[in-house]
N, C-alpha and C. Protein backbone atom coordinates (compact mmCIF):
# COMPACT_ATOMS: atom_id res chain seq x y z
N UNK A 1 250.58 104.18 156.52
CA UNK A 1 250.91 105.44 157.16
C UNK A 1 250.47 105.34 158.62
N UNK A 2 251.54 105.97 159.37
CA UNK A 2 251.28 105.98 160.99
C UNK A 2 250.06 106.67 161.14
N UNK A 3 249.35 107.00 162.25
CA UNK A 3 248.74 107.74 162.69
C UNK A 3 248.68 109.00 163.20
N UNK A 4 250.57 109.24 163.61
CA UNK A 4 251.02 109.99 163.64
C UNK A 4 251.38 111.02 162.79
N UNK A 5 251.58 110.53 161.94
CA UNK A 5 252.48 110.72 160.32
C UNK A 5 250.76 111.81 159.55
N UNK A 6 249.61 110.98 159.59
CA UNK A 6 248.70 111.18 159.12
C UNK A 6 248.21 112.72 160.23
N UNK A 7 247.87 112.61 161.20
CA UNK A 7 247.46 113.78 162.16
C UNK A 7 248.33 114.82 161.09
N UNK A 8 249.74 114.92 161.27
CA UNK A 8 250.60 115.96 160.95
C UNK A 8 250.31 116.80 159.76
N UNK A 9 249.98 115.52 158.61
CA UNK A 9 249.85 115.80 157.34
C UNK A 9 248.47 116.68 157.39
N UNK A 10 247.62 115.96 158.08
CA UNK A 10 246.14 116.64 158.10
C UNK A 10 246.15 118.02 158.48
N UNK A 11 247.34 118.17 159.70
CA UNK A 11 247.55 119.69 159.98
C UNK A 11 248.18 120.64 158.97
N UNK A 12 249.16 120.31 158.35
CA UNK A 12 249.46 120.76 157.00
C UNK A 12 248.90 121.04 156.25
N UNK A 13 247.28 120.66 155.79
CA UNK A 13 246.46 120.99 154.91
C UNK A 13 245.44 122.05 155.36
N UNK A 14 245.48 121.75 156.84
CA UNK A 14 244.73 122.71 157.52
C UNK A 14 245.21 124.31 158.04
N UNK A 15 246.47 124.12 157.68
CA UNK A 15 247.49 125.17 157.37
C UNK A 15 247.24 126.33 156.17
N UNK A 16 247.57 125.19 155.43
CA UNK A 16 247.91 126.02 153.96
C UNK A 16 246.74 126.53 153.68
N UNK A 17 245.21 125.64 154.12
CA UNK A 17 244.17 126.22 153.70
C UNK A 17 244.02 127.57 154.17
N UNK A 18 244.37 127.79 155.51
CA UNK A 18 244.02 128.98 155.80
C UNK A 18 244.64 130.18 155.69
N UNK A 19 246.41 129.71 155.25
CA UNK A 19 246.98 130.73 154.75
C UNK A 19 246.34 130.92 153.21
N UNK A 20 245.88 129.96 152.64
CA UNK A 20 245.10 130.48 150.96
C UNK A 20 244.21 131.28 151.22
N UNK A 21 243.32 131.38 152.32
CA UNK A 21 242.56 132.22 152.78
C UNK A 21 242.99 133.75 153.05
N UNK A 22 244.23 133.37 153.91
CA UNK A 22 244.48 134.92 153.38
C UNK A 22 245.21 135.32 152.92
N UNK A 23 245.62 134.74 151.75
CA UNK A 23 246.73 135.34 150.82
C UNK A 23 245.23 136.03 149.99
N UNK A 24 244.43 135.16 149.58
CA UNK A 24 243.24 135.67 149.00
C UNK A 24 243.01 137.16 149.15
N UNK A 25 242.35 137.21 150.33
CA UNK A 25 241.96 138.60 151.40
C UNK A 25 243.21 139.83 151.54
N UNK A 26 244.04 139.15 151.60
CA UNK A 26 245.43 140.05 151.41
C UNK A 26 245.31 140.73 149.38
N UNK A 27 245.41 139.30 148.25
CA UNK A 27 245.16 140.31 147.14
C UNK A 27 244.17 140.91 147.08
N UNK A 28 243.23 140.88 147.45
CA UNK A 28 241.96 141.77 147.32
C UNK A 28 242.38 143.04 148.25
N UNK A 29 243.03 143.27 149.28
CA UNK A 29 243.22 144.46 149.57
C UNK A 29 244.35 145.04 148.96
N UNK A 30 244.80 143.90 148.32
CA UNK A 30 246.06 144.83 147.49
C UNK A 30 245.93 146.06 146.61
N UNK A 31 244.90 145.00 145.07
CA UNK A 31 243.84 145.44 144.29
C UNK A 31 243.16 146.34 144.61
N UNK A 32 242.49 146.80 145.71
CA UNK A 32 241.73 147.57 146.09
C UNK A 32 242.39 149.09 146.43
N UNK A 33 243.85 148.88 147.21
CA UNK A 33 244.55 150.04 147.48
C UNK A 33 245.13 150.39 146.49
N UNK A 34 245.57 149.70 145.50
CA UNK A 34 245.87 149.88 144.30
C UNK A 34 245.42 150.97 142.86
N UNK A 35 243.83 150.58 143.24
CA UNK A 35 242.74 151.28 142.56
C UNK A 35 242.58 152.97 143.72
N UNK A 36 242.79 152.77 144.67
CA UNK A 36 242.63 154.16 145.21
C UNK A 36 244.03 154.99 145.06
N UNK A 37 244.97 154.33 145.59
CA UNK A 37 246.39 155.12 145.06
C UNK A 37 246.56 154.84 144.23
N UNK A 38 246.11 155.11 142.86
CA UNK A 38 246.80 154.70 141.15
C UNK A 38 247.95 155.56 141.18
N UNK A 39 247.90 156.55 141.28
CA UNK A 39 248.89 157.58 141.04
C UNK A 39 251.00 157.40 142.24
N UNK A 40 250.20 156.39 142.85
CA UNK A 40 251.44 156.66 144.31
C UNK A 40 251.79 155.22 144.43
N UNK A 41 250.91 154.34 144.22
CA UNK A 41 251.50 153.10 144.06
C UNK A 41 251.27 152.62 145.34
N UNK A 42 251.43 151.31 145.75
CA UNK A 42 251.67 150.97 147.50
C UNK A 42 252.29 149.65 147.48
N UNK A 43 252.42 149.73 148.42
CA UNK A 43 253.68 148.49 148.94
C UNK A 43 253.28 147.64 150.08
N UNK A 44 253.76 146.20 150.08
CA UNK A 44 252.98 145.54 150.95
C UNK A 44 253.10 145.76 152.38
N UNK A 45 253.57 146.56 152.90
CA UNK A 45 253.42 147.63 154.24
C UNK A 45 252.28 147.95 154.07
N UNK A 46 251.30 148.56 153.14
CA UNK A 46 250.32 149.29 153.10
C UNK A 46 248.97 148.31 152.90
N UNK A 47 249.62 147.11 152.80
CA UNK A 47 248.56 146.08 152.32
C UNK A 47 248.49 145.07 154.25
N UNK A 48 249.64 145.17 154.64
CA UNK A 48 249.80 144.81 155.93
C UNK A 48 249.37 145.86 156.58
N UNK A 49 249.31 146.88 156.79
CA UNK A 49 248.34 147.89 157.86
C UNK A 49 246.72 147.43 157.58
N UNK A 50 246.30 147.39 156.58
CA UNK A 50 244.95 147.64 156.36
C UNK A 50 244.62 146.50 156.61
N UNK A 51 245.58 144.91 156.68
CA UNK A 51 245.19 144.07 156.81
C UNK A 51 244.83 143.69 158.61
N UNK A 52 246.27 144.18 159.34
CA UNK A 52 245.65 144.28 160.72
C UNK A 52 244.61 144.99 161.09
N UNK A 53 244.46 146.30 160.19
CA UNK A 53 243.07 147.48 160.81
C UNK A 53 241.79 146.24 160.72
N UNK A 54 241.92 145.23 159.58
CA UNK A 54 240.57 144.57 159.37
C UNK A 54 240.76 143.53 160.31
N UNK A 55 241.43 143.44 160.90
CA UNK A 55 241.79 141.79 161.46
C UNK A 55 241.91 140.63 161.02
N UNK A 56 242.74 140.90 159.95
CA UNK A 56 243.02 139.60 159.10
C UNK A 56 244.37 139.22 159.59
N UNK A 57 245.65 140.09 159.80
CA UNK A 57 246.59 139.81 160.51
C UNK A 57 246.50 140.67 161.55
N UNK A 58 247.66 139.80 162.96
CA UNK A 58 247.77 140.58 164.06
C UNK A 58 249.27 141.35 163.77
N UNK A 59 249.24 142.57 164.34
CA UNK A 59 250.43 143.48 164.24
C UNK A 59 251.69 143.29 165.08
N UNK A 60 251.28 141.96 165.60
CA UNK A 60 252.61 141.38 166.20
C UNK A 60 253.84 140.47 165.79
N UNK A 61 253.01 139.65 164.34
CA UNK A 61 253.68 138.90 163.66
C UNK A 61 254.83 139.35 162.86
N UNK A 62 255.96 138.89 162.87
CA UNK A 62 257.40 139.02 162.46
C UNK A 62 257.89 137.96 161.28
N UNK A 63 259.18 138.36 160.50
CA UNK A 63 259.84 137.78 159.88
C UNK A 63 259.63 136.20 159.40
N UNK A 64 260.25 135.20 159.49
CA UNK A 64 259.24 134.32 158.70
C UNK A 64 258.49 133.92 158.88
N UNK A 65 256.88 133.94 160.06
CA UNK A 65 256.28 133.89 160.11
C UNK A 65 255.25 134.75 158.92
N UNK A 66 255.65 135.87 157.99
CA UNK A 66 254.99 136.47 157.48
C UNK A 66 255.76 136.52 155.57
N UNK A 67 256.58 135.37 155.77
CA UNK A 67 257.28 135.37 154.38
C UNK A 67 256.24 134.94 153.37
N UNK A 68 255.03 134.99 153.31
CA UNK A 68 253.85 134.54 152.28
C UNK A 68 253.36 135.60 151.83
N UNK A 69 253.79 136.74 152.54
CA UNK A 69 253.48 138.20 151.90
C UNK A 69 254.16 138.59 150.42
N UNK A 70 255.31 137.67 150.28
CA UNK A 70 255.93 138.13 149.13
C UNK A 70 255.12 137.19 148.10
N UNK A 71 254.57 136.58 147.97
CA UNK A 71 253.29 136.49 146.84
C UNK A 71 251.94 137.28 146.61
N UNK A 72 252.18 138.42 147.50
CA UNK A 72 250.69 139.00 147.59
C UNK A 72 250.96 139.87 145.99
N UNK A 73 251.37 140.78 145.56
CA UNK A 73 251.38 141.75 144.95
C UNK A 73 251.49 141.02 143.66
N UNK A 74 252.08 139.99 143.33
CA UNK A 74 252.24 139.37 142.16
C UNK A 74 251.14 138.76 141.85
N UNK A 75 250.19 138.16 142.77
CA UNK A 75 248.81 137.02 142.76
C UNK A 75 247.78 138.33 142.59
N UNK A 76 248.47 139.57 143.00
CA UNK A 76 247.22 140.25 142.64
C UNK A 76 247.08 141.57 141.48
N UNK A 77 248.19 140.64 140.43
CA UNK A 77 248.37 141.38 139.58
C UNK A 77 249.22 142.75 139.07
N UNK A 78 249.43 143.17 140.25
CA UNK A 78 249.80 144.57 140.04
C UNK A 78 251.57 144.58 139.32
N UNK A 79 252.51 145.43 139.24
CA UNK A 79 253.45 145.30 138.60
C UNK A 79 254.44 146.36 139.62
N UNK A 80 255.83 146.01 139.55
CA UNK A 80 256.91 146.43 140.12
C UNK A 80 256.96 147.64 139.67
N UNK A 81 257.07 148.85 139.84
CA UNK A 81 257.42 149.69 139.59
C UNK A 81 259.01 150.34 139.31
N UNK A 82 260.02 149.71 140.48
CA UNK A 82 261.60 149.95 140.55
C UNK A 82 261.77 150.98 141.70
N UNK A 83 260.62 151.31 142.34
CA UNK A 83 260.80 152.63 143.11
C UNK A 83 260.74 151.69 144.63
N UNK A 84 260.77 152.40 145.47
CA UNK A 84 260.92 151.88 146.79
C UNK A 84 260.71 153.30 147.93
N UNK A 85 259.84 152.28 149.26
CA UNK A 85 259.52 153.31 150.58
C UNK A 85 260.11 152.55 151.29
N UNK A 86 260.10 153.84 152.26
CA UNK A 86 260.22 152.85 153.51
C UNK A 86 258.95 152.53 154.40
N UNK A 87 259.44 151.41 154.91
CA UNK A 87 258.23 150.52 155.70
C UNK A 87 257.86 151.74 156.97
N UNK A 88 256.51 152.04 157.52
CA UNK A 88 256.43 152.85 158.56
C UNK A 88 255.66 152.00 159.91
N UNK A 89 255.84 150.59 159.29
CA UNK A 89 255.52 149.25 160.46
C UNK A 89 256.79 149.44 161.21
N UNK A 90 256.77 149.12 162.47
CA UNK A 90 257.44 149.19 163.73
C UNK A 90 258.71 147.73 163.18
N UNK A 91 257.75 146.90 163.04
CA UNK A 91 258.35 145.47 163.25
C UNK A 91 259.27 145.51 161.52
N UNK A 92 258.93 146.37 161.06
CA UNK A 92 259.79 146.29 159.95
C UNK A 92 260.95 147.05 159.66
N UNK A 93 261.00 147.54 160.46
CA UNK A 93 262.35 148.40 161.03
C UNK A 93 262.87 150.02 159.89
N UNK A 94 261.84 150.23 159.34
CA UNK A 94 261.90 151.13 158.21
C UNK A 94 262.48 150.44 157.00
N UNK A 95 262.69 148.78 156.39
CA UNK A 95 263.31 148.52 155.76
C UNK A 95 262.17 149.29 154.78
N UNK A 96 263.23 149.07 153.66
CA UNK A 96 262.61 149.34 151.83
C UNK A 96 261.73 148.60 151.66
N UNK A 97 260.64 148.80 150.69
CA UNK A 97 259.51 148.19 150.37
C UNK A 97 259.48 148.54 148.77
N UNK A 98 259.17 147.60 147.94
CA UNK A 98 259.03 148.01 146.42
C UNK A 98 257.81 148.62 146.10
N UNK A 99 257.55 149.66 144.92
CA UNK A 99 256.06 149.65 145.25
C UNK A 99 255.39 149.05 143.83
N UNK A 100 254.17 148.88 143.86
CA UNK A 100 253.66 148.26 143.09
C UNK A 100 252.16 149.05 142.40
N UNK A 101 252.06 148.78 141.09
CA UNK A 101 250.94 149.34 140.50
C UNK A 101 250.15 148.52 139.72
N UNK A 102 248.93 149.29 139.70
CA UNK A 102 248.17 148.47 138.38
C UNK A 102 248.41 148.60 137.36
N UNK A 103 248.60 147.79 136.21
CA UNK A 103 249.39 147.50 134.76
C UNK A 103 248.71 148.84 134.26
């Protein structure tokens, strides 16, 4: 293996690690909003606000830069409901959001 080839790969691991990091930090605030809205459910809009309020993400990040969000709600257990909001993030343009509960 090049040296080149190897740097890259090394960055790749140094990647993913830190997105595992916060996919982590992301289900735990899932779980957590989850347990406070039992009744209303929330959607990963609501898991992305609380995540910039903490500074885990910045509120500037867009579209596939942020496509790892769609494993948050499933890694953290919770379940589809069938219902849907709309997003009240800027960058999300009011699309639909599913919402999600604890089993």
């Amino acid at each position: 293996m090049n040296h080149s080839l190897q740097l890259g790969l090394e960055g790749l691991d140094r990647a993913a690690e830190h997105r595992t990091e916060i996919i982590r930090r992301l289900v735990e605030i899932a779980q957590g909003l989850a347990r406070v809205h039992r009744a209303d459910g929330v959607t990963i809009a609501d898991v992305r606000a609380e995540a910039v309020r903490q500074y885990i993400l910045t509120g500037k990040a867009k579209g596939r830069e942020l496509a790892f969000l769609g494993a948050v709600m499933k890694r953290a257990g919770l379940v589809n409901t069938g219902e849907y909001r709309r997003s009240e993030i800027d960058a999300s343009h009011g699309n639909l959001h599913a919402v999600w509960k604890q089993p």
